[in-house]
Protein backbone atom coordinates (compact mmCIF):
# COMPACT_ATOMS: atom_id res chain seq x y z
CA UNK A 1 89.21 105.61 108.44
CA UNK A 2 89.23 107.40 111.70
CA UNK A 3 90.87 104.49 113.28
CA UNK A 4 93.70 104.44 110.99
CA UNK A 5 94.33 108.02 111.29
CA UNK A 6 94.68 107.56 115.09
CA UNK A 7 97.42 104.68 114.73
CA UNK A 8 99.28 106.83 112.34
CA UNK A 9 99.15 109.41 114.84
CA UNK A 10 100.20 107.35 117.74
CA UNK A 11 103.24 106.03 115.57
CA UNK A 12 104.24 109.66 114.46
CA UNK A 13 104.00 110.67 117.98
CA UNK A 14 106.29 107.66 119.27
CA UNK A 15 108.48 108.64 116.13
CA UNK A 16 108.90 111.85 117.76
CA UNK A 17 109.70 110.98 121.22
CA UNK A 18 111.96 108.56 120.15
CA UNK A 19 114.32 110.56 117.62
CA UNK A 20 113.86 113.42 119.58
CA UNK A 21 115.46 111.92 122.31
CA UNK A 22 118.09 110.25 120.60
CA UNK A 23 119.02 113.62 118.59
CA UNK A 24 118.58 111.68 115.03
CA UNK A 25 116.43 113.32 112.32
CA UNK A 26 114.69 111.48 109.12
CA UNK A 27 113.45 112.33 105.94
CA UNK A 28 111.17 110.72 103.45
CA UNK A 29 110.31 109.91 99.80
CA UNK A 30 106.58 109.08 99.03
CA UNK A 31 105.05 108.35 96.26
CA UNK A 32 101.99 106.86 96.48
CA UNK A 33 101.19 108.50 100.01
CA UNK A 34 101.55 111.71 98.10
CA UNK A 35 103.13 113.54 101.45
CA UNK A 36 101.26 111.72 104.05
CA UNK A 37 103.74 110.89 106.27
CA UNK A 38 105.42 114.57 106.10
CA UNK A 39 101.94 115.98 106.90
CA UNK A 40 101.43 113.46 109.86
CA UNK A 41 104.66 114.39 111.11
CA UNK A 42 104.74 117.69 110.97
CA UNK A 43 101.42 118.44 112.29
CA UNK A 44 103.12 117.58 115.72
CA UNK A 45 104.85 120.33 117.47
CA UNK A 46 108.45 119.68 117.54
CA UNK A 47 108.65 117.67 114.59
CA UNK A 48 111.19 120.22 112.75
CA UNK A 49 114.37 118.81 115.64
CA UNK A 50 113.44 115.21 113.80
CA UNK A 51 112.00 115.74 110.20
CA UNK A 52 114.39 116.91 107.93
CA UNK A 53 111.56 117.46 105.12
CA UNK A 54 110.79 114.91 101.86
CA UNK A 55 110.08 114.23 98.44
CA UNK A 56 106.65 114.01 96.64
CA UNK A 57 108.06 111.95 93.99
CA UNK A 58 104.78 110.90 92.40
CA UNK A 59 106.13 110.59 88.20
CA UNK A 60 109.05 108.62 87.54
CA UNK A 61 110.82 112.00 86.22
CA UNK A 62 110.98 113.31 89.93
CA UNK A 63 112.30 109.64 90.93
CA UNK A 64 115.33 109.68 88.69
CA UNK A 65 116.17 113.50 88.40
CA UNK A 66 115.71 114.24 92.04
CA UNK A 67 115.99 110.69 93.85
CA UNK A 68 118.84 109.53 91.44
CA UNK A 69 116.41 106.36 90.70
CA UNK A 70 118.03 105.17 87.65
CA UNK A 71 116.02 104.74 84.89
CA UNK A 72 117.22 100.77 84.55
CA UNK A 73 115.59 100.41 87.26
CA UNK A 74 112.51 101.63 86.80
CA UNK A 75 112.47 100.16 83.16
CA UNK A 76 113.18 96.28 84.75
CA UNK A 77 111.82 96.23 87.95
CA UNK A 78 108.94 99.24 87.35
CA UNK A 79 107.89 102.36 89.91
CA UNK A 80 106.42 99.59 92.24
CA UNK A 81 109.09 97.76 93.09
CA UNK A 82 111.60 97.05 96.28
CA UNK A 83 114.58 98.26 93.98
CA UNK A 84 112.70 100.99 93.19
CA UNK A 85 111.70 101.98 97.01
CA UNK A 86 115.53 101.00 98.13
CA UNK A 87 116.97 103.88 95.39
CA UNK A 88 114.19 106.62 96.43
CA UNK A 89 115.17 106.11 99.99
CA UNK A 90 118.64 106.14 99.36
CA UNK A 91 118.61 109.36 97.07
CA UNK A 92 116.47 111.17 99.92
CA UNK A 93 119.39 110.07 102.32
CA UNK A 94 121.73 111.35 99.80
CA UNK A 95 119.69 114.78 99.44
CA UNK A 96 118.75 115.85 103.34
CA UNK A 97 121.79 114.02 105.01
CA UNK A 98 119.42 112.57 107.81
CA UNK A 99 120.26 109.78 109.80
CA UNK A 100 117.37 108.01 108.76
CA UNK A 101 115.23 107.90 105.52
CA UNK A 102 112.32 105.78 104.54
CA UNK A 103 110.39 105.54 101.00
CA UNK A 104 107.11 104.61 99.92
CA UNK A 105 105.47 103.68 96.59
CA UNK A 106 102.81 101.44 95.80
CA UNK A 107 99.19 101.36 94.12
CA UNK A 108 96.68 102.89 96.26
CA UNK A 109 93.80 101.90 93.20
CA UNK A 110 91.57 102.08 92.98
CA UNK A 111 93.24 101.40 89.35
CA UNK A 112 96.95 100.36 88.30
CA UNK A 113 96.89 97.44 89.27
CA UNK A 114 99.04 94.74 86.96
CA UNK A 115 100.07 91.33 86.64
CA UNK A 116 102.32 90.37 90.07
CA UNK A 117 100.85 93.68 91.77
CA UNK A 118 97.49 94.00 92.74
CA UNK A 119 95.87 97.25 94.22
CA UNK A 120 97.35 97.46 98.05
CA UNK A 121 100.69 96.79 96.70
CA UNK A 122 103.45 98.93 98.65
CA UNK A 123 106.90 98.77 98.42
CA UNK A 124 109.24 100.49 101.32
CA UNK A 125 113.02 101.99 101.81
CA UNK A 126 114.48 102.61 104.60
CA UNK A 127 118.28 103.74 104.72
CA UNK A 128 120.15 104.57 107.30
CA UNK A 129 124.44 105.60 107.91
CA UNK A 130 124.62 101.70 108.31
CA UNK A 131 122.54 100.09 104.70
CA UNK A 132 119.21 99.96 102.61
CA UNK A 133 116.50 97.33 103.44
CA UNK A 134 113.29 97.08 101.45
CA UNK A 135 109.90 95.60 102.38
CA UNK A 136 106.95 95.05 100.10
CA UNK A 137 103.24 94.85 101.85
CA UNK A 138 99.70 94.07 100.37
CA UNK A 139 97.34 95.63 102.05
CA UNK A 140 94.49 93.85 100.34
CA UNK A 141 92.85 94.74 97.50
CA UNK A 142 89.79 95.38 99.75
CA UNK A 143 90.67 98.69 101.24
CA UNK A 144 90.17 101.93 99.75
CA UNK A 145 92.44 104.25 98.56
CA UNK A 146 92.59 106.35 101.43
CA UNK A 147 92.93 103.23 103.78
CA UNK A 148 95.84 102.17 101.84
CA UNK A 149 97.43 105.52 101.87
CA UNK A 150 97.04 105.48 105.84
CA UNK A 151 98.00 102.04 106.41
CA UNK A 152 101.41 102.77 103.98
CA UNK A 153 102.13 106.06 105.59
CA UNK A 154 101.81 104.06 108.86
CA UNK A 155 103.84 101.42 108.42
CA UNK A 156 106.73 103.81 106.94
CA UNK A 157 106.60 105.34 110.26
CA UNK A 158 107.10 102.17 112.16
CA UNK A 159 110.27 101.51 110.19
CA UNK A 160 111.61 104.85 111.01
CA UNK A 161 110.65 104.16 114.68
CA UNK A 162 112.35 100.48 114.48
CA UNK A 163 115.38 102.10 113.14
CA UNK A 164 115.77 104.72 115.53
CA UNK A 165 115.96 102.28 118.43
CA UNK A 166 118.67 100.35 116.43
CA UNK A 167 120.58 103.50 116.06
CA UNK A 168 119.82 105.15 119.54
């Protein structure tokens, strides 16, 4: 676990530099990371010029009411889903006007797990001024909870730094 933490820590860090530089701030919209990538972020000094702040959206409820994740969606596609992650991050954009905004939500297990989505199952948003993408990982049924958390809230963060050199 220590390992992990130190990637994530290195990405945030890069995130930093990087948006810092190019005067663009982000925002996020977790779910299953439960405010991860907020809490890696911020525990850098300087992070408030970049991180315009997030949404724990952890029930469905919090998805559509504050994330304007339409309930459609969720009932065809389900809280796991790349439709799902594309909406959240869109509805963060919508909400904290950043330049970029990335979403997470997944099953960290070591339960929920269902047909078509094992445990490690993450699906990712990231919007920016120019359009949605979504990406959908496995990080193996294998790792703990805490492992898939990390490796999630890690990967988010490479999105947002991948972005930010498209838009710097």
């Amino acid at each position: 676990m220590k390992e992990l933490s130190v990637n994530g820590n290195n990405t945030a860090r890069s995130v930093l530099s990087l948006l810092s530089e190019a005067r663009l701030c982000f925002a996020t919209a977790e779910s299953c990371t439960g405010g991860l990538i907020g809490q890696m972020i911020t525990a850098l000094p300087g992070s408030s010029e970049i991180y315009a702040g997030g949404v724990i959206s952890y029930s469905n409820d919090v998805k559509m009411k504050v994330l304007s994740v339409r309930k459609e969606t969720l009932e065809r596609f389900g809280a796991v889903s790349e439709e799902t992650a594309g909406e959240m991050s869109e509805g963060v954009s919508k909400l904290t006007d950043a330049d970029i905004a990335v979403s997470v939500t997944g099953i960290a297990g070591p339960t929920g797990a269902v047909p078509g989505k094992p445990v490690g199952t993450v699906c990712f948003g990231l919007t920016t001024k120019k359009d949605t993408k979504t990406y959908r990982k496995q990080f193996g049924e294998n790792k703990t909870r805490d492992e898939i958390r990390a490796l999630a809230a890690d990967f988010a963060l490479s999105l947002v730094l991948e972005a930010g050199k498209e838009l710097s």
